[in-house]
Protein backbone atom coordinates (compact mmCIF):
# COMPACT_ATOMS: atom_id res chain seq x y z
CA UNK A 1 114.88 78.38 86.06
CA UNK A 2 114.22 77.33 82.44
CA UNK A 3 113.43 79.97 79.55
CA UNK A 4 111.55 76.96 77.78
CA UNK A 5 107.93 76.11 77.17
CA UNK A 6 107.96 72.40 77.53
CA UNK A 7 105.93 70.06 75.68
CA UNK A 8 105.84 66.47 76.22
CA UNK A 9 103.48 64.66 73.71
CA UNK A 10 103.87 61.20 72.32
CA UNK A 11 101.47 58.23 72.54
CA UNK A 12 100.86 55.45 70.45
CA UNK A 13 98.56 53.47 68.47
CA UNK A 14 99.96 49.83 68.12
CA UNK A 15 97.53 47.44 66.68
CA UNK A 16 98.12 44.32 65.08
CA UNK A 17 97.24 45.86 61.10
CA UNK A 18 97.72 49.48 62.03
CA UNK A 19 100.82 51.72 62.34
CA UNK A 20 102.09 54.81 64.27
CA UNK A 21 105.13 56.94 63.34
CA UNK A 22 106.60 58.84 65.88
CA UNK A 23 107.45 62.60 64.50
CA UNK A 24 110.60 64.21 66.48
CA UNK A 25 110.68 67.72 65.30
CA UNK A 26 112.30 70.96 67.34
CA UNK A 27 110.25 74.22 67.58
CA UNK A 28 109.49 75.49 71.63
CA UNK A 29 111.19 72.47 73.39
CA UNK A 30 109.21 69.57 73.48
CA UNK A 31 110.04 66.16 74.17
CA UNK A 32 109.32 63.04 72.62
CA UNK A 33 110.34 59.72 74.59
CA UNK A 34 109.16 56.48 75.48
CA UNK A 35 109.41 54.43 78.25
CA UNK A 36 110.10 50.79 78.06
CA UNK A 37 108.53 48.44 80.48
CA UNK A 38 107.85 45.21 78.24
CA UNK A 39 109.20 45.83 74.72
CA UNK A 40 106.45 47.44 72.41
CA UNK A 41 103.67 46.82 74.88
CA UNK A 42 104.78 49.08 77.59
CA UNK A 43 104.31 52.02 75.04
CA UNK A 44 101.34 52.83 76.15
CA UNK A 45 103.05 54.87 78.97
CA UNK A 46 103.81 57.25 75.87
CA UNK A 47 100.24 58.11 77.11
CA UNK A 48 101.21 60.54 79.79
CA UNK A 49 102.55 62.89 77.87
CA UNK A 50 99.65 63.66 76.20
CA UNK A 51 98.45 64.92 79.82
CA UNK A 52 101.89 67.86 79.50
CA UNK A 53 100.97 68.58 75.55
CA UNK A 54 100.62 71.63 74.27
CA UNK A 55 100.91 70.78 70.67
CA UNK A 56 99.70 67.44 69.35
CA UNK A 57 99.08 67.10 65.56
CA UNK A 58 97.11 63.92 64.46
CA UNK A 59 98.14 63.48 60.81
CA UNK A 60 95.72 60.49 59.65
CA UNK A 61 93.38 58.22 61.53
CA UNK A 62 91.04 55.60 60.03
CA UNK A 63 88.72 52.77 61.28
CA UNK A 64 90.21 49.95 63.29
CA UNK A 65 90.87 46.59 61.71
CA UNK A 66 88.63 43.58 62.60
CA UNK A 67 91.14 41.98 64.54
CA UNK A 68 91.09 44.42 67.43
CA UNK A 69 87.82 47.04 67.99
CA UNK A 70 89.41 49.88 69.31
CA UNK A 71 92.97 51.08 70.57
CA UNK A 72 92.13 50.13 74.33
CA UNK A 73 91.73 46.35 73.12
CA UNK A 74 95.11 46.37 71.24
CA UNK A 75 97.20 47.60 74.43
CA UNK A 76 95.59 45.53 76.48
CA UNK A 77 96.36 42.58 74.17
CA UNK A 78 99.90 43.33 73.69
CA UNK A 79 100.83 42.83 77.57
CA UNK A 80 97.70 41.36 79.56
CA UNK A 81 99.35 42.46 82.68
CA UNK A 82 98.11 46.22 82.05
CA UNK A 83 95.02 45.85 82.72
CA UNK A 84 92.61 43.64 84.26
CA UNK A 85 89.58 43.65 82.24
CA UNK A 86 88.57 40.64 82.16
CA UNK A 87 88.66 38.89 85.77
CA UNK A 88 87.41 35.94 85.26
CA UNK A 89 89.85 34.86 82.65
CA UNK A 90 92.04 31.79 83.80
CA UNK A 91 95.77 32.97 83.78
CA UNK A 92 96.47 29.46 81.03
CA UNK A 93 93.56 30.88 78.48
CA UNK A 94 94.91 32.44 75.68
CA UNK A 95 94.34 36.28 75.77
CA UNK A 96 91.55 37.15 73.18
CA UNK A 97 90.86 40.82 72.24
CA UNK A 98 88.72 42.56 74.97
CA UNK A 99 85.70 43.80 73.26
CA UNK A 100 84.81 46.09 76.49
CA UNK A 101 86.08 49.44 74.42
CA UNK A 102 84.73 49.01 71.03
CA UNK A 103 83.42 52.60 71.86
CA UNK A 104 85.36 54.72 73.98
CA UNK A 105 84.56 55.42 77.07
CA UNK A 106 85.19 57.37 80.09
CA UNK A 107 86.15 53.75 81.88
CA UNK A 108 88.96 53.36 79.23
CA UNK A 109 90.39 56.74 79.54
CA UNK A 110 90.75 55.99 83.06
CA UNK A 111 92.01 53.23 82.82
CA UNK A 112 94.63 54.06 81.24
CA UNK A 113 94.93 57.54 82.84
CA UNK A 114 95.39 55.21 85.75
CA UNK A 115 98.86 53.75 84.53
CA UNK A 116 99.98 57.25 83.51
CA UNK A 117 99.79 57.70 86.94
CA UNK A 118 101.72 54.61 88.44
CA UNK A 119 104.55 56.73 90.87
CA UNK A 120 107.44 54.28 88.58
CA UNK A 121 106.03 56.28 85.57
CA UNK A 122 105.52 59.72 87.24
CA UNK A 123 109.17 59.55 88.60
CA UNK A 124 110.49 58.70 85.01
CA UNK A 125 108.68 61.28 83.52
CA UNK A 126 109.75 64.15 86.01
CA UNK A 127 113.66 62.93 85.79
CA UNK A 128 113.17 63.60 81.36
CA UNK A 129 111.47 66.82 82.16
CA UNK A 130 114.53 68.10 84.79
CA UNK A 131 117.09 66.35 81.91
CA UNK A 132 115.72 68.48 79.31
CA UNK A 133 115.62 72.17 81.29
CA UNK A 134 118.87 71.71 82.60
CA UNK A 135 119.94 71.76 78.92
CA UNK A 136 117.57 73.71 76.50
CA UNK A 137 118.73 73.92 73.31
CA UNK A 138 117.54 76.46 70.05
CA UNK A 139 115.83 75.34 66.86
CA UNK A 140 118.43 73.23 64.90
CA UNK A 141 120.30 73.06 67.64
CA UNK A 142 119.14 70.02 69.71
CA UNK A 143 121.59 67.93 69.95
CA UNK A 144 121.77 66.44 73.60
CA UNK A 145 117.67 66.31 73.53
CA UNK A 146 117.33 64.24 70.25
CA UNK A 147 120.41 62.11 71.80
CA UNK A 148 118.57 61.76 74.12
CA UNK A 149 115.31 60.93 72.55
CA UNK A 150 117.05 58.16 70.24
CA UNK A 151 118.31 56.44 73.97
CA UNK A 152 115.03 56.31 74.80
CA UNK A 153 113.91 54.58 71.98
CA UNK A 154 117.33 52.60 71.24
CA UNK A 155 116.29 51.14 75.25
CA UNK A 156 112.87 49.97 74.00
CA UNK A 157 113.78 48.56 70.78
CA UNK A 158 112.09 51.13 68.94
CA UNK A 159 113.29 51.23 65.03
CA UNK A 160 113.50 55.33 63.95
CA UNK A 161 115.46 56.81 61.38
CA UNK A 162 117.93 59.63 62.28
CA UNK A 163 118.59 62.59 61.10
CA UNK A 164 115.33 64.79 59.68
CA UNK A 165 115.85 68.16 59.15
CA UNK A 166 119.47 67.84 61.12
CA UNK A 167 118.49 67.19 64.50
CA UNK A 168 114.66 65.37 63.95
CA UNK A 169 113.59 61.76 63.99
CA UNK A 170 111.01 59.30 62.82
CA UNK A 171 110.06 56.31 64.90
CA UNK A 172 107.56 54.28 63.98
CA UNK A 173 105.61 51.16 66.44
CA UNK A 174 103.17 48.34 64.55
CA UNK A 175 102.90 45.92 61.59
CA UNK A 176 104.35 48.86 58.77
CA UNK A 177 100.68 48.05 57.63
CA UNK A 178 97.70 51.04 57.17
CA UNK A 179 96.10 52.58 58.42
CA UNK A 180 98.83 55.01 59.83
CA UNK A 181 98.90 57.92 62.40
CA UNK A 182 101.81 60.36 63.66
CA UNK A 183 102.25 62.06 66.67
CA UNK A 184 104.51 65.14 66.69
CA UNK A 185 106.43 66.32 69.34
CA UNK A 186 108.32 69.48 69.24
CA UNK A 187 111.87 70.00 71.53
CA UNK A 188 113.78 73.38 70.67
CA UNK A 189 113.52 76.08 73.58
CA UNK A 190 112.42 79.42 73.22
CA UNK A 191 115.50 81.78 72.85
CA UNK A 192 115.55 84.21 75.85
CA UNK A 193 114.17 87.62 74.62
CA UNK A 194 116.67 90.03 76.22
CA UNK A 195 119.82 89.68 78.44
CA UNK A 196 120.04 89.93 82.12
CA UNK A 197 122.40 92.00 83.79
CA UNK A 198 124.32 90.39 86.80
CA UNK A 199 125.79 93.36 88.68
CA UNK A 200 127.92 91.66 91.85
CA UNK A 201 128.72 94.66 93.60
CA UNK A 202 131.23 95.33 96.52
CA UNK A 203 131.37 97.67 99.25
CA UNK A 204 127.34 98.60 99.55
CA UNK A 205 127.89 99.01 103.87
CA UNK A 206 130.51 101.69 103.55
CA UNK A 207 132.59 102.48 100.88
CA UNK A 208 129.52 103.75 98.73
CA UNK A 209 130.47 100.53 95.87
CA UNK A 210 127.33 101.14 93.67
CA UNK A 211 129.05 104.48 92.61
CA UNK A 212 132.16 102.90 91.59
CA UNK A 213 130.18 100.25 89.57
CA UNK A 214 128.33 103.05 87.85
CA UNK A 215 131.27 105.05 86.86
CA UNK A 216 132.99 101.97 85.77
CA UNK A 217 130.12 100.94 83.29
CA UNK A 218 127.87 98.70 84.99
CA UNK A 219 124.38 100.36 83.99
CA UNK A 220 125.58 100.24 80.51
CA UNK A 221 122.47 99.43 78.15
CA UNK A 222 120.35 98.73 81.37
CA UNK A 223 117.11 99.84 81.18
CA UNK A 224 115.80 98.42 84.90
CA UNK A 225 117.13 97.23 87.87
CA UNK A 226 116.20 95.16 90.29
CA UNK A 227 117.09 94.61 93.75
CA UNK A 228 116.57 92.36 96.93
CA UNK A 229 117.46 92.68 100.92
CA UNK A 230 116.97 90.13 103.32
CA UNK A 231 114.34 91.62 106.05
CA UNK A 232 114.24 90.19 109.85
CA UNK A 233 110.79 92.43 110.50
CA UNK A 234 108.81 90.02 108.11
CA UNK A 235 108.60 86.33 108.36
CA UNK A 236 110.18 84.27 105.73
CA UNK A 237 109.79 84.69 102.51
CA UNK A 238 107.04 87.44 102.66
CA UNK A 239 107.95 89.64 99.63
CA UNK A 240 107.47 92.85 101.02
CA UNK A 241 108.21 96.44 98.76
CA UNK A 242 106.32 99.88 98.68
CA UNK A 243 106.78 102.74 95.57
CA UNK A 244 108.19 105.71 95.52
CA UNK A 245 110.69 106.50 98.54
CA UNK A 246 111.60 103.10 100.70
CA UNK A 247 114.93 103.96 102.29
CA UNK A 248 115.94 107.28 103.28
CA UNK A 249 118.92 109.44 102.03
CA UNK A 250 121.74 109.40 104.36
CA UNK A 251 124.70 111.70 105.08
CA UNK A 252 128.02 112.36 107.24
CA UNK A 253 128.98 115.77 108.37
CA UNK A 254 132.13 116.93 110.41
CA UNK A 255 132.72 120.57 111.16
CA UNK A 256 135.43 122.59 112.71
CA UNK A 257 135.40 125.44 114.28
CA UNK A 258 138.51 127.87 114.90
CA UNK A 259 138.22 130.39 117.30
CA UNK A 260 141.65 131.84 119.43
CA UNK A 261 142.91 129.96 122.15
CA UNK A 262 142.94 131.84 125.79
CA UNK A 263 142.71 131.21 129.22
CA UNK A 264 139.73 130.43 130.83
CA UNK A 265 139.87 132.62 133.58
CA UNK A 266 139.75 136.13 130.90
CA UNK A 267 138.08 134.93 128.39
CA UNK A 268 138.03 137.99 126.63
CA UNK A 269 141.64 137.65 125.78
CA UNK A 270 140.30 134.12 123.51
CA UNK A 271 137.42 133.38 120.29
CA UNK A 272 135.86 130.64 122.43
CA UNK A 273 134.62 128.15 119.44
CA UNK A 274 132.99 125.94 122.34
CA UNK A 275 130.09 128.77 122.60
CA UNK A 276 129.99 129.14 118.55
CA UNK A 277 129.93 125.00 118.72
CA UNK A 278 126.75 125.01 121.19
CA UNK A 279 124.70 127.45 119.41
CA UNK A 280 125.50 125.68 115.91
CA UNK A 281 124.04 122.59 117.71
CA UNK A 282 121.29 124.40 119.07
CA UNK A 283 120.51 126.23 115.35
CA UNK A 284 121.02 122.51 113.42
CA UNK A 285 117.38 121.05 115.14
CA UNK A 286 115.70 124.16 113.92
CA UNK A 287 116.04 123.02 110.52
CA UNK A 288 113.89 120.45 111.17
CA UNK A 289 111.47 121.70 113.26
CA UNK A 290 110.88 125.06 111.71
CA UNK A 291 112.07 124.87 108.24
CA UNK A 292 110.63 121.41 106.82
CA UNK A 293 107.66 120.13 106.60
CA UNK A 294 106.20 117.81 109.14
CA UNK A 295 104.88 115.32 106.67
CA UNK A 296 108.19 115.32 105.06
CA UNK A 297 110.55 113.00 106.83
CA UNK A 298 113.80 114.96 107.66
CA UNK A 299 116.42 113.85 110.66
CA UNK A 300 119.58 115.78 111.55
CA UNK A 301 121.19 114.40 114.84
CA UNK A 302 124.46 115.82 115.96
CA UNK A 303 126.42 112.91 117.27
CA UNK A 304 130.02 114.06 117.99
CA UNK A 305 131.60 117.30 120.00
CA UNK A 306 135.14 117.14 120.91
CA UNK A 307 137.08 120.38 122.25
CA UNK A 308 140.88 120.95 124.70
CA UNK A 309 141.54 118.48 127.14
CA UNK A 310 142.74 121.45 129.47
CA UNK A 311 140.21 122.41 131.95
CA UNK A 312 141.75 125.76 132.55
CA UNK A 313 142.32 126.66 128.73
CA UNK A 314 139.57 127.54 125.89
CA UNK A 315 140.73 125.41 122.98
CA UNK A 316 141.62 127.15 119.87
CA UNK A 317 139.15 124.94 117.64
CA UNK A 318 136.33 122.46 118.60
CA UNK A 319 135.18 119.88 116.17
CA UNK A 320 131.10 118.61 115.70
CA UNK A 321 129.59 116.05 113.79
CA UNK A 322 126.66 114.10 112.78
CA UNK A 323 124.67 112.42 110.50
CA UNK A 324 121.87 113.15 108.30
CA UNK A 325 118.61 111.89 106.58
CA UNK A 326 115.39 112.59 104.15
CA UNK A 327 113.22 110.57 102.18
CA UNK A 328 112.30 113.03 99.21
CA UNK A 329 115.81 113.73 96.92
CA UNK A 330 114.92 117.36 97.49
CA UNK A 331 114.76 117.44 100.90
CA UNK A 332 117.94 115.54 101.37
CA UNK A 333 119.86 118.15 99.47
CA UNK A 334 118.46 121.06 101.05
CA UNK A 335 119.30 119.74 104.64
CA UNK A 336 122.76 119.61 103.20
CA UNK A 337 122.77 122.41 102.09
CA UNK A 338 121.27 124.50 105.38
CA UNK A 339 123.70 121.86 107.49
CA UNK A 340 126.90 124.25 105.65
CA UNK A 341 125.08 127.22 106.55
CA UNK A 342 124.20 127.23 109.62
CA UNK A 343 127.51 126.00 111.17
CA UNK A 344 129.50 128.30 109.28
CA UNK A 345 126.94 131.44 109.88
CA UNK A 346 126.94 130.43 113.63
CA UNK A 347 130.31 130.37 114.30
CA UNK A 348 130.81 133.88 112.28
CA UNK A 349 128.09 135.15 114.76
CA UNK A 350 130.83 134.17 117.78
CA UNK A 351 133.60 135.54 116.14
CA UNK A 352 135.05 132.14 114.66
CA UNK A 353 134.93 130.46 111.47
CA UNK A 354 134.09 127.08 110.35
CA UNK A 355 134.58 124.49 107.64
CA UNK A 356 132.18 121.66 107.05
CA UNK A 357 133.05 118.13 105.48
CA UNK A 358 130.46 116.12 103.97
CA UNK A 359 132.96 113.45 102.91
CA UNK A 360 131.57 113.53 99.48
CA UNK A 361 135.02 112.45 98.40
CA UNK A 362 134.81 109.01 100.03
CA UNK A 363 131.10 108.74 98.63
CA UNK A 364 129.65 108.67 102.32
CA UNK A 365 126.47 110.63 101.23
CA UNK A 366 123.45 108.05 99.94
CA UNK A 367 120.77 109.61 98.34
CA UNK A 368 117.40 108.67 98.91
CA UNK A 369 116.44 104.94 97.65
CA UNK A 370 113.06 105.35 95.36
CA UNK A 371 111.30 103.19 93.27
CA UNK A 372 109.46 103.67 89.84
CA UNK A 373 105.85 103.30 90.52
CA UNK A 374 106.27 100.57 87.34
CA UNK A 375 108.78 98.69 88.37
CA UNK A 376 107.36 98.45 91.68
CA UNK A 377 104.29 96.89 90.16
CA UNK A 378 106.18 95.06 88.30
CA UNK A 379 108.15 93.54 91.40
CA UNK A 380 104.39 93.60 93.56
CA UNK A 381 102.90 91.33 90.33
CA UNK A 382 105.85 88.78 90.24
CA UNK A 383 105.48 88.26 94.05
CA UNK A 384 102.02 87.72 94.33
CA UNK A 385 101.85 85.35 90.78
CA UNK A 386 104.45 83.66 92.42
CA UNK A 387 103.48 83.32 96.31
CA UNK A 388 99.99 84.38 95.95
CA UNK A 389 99.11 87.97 97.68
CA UNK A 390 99.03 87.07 101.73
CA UNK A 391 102.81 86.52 101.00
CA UNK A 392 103.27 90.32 99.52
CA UNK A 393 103.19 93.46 101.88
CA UNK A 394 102.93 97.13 101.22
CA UNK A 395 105.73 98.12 103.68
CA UNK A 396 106.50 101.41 105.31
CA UNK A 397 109.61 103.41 104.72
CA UNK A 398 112.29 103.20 106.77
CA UNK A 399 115.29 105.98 107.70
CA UNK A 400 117.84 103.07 106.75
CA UNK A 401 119.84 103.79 103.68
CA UNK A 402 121.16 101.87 100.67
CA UNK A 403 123.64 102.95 97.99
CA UNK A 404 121.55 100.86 95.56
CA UNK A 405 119.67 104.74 95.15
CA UNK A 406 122.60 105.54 93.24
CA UNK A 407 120.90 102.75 90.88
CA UNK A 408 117.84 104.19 90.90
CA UNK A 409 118.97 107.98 89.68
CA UNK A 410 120.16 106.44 86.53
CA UNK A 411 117.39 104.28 85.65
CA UNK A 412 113.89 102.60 86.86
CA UNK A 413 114.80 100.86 89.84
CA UNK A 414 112.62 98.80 92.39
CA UNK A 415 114.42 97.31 95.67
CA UNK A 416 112.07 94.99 97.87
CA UNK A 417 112.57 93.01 100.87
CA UNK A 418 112.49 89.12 101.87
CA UNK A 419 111.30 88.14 104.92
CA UNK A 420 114.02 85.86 107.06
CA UNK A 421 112.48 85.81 110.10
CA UNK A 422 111.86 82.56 112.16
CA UNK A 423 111.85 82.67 115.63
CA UNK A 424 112.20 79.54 116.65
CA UNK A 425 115.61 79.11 114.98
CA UNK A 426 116.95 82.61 115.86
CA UNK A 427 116.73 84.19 112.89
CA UNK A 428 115.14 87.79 114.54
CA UNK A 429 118.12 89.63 114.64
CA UNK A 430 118.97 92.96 112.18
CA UNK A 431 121.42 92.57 109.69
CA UNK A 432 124.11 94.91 111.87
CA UNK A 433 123.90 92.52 114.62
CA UNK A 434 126.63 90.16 115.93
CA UNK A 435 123.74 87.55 116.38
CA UNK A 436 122.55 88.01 112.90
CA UNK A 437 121.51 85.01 111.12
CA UNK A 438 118.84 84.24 108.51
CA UNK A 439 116.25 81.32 108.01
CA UNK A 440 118.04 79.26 104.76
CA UNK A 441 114.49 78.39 103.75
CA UNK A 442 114.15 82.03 102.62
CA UNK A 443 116.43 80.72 99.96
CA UNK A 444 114.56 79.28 97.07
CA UNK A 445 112.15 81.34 97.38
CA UNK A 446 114.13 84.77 96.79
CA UNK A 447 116.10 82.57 94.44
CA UNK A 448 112.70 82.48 92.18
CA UNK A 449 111.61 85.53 93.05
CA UNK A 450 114.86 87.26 91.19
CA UNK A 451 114.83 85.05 88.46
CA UNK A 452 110.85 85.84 87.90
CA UNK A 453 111.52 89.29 88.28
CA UNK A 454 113.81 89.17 85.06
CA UNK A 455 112.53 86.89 83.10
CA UNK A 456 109.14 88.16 83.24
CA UNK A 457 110.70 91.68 82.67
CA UNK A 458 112.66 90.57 79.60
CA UNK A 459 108.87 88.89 78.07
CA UNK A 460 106.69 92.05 78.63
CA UNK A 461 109.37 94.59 77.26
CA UNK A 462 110.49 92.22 74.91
C-alpha cells in the first residue's frame, strides 16, 4: 500500500533549433524519468507519462522553426525507426523531415500513443512506478527518488544540473537554442495524515487477551478500531459485516450445591442437593422462555451435572454448569444476573445452599460484539469501493463470541468477515475444526481490505 499520489509527467520537445528543460521538483510524489532506447531520440517514450499526469505545467511554447513543422516531424527525424511514415522511402535515402504533421492530428497522437504502449515500455514504466512506492519520501526529503531520477538520465546521456532546491533537478534535451519549454514533474509523497494502530493481540480463543491489552494501554489515543475474521460460510473474499450486534455475548457458569449427605434408603435423615440441582435446571430455561423477549436473542444451556459416585448414598453437594449467551449488552447482563438467582433461590427452596462462579476472574465472560452504525459504513464503503458491491453482504448475527467486544465498549468498533471458502480445495471447514484450512487467495484481498480500511479512515477524519 502506498500513502502517495503518484504523478508521472515528462515528455519532450527535441527539435533541431528548439529546446526543452526538464524541471525535477518534489511536492505529492511524482516522477520524472526517461527511458533510453537510442540516445536522445528514444525520448519520446518520456511521452507516456503524460498519460499518468496529474500536474503538467507548460512554461513557454512558441512556433516551430522552419527546419522541422511540428514536434511529430522532429521525433520522427531523430530515429527513423519510430515510425513509419513514409513507406515508400528507400532505406539508403537520406531521412528528410516528414511534413505529414505540420498540424496535429489525431493520426499523430496515435501514433505516438502507439509507442507509449510498446509492452518493453509499459514494463519499464510499471517497474519506476513499484521503485518509487516502495520508497516514498516527504518534501525535501527525496533522496533515493531524485537518485534515482539522475540514473535515469545519467543512462541516456541526458546533461542536468543537480541540486535545485536540495533534492530538485534541471535536465535539459536540444540545440540550447529558443524557443524553450519545461515540463515539471513533482516526486515528494503525501505525509500520512494520522497513525495506525497495530494491536497484535494474544489469547482471543480463551484466555479473554483483548482485556489484558486494554488494561495494559493498547486503546491509548485510539479513536476506532477495526477488525477482520476469516469466514468459511462465504466464498472467498466476500466482505461480509452487519451493524449493531454481530456476535453474541458469551458466558461460563459453575454452581455448587451443598445439601447433607445421607443414605438413600431414609432420605429424610440427608439435604438431597440432587433434587435442589434438578429444579435449578428446570427454573434456568424459564428465563428464557418466560422472562425475555422472543425477538431478543437469549440462550442459557446447562451443560454439566455431576453428583456421588455411590449408588446407595445422597451426596453431600452436586455441582451444575453451563454456558450462556445474548446479543443486546443488556440482556447479557441480566441473564447473569437471574443465572445467580435462580440457582441459589432454588436450592434454598430444598433446604441447601449454593454458590455460583462466573469465572469473571479468568475473564471467561465476552460481552456482546457490536458495531457503530459509522464505522460499519465505513467498513461496508471500503469493501464495496474496493470489490464492487456483489462482493459485500449484509450478514446475520451469529451466537459465536469474540473478545474483540471488549474493543468495542471502549471505542467505535466495526469487526467484519472474509470469505475463505472454496470447495474444491477444502477450504469449508469452521475455524474449530481439525480439518480447518483456508483458501490463500483470500489473502491479498483482506490484505487491502485492512489497509483501505485505515487509510481511508485516517483521510476522512483527518
Amino acid at each position: 500500500m502506498s500513502f502517495v499520489t503518484l504523478s508521472l509527467s515528462l515528455s519532450l520537445f527535441a527539435l533541431h533549433h528548439h529546446h526543452l528543460l526538464l524541471f525535477f521538483s518534489f511536492y505529492d510524489l511524482s516522477l520524472s524519468v526517461c527511458v533510453k532506447m537510442n540516445s536522445h531520440s528514444y525520448m519520446l517514450f518520456l511521452l507516456i507519462s503524460l498519460i499518468l499526469s496529474d500536474n503538467i505545467i507548460l512554461l513557454t511554447s512558441s512556433s516551430f522553426g522552419n527546419e522541422f513543422s511540428s514536434f511529430f516531424d522532429a521525433v520522427t527525424s531523430l530515429n527513423p525507426n519510430c515510425l513509419n511514415l513514409q513507406k515508400n522511402q528507400s532505406a539508403s535515402r537520406p531521412r528528410k523531415p516528414s511534413t505529414g504533421c505540420q498540424v496535429w492530428s489525431k493520426a499523430c497522437s496515435e501514433a505516438v500513443l502507439g509507442l507509449s504502449l510498446r509492452p518493453e515500455t509499459v514494463s519499464w514504466l510499471k517497474s519506476v512506478r513499484r521503485k518509487i512506492h516502495e520508497n516514498p519520501e516527504l518534501a525535501f526529503e527525496e533522496v533515493k527518488t531524485s537518485e534515482l531520477v539522475r540514473n535515469e538520465l545519467e543512462k541516456m546521456e541526458i546533461g542536468y544540473k543537480y541540486p535545485l532546491a536540495k533534492t530538485g533537478i534541471r535536465a535539459w534535451i536540444g540545440t540550447g537554442r529558443p524557443p524553450f519549454v519545461a515540463l515539471r514533474a513533482d516526486m515528494d509523497a503525501l505525509p500520512i495524515q494520522g497513525t495506525v494502530i497495530l494491536l497484535f493481540q494474544p489469547a482471543e480463543e480463551a484466555g479473554n487477551g483483548a482485556k489484558r491489552m486494554i488494561g495494559d494501554g493498547a486503546l491509548q489515543d485510539v479513536e476506532a478500531i477495526f477488525a477482520v475474521h476469516v469466514s468459511h460460510e462465504h466464498p472467498t473474499g466476500i466482505i461480509g459485516s452487519r451493524p449493531g450486534p454481530l456476535l453474541a455475548g458469551c458466558g461460563f457458569f459453575r454452581a455448587e450445591i451443598s445439601g447433607k449427605m445421607g443414605g438413600a434408603g431414609n432420605p429424610q435423615h440427608s439435604v438431597d442437593p440432587i433434587l435442589a440441582a434438578s429444579g435449578a435446571v428446570i427454573s434456568l430455561q424459564s428465563i428464557v422462555s418466560r422472562e425475555a423477549n422472543p425477538l431478543d436473542s437469549q440462550v442459557v444451556s446447562v451443560t454439566r451435572m455431576a453428583g456421588g459416585s455411590n449408588l446407595d448414598m445422597i451426596p453431600e453437594t452436586v455441582v451444575l454448569g453451563g454456558t450462556f449467551r445474548a446479543y443486546a449488552n443488556a440482556s447479557f447482563y441480566q441473564l447473569l444476573r437471574r443465572i445467580k438467582e435462580v440457582i441459589v433461590e432454588q436450592a434454598s427452596v430444598f433446604r441447601c445452599s449454593a454458590t455460583v462462579d462466573f469465572f469473571e476472574q479468568e475473564y471467561t465472560i465476552y460481552p456482546p460484539t457490536v458495531n457503530n452504525d459509522h464505522m460499519y459504513e465505513h467498513v461496508r464503503k471500503v469493501a464495496i469501493d474496493l470489490l464492487g458491491p456483489t462482493n459485500f453482504r449484509v450478514v446475520p448475527p451469529m451466537m459465536g463470541a469474540e473478545d474483540f467486544s471488549f474493543y468495542s465498549q471502549v471505542v467505535p468498533a466495526a469487526f467484519y468477515y472474509i470469505g475463505i471458502r472454496n470447495e474444491t480445495l477444502g477450504s469449508i471447514h469452521t475455524g474449530h475444526s481439525p480439518y480447518f484450512m483456508i483458501d490463500e487467495d483470500v489473502l491479498p484481498i483482506g490484505a487491502a481490505t485492512h489497509a483501505a480500511v485505515a487509510e481511508r479512515y485516517l483521510i476522512e477524519h483527518s
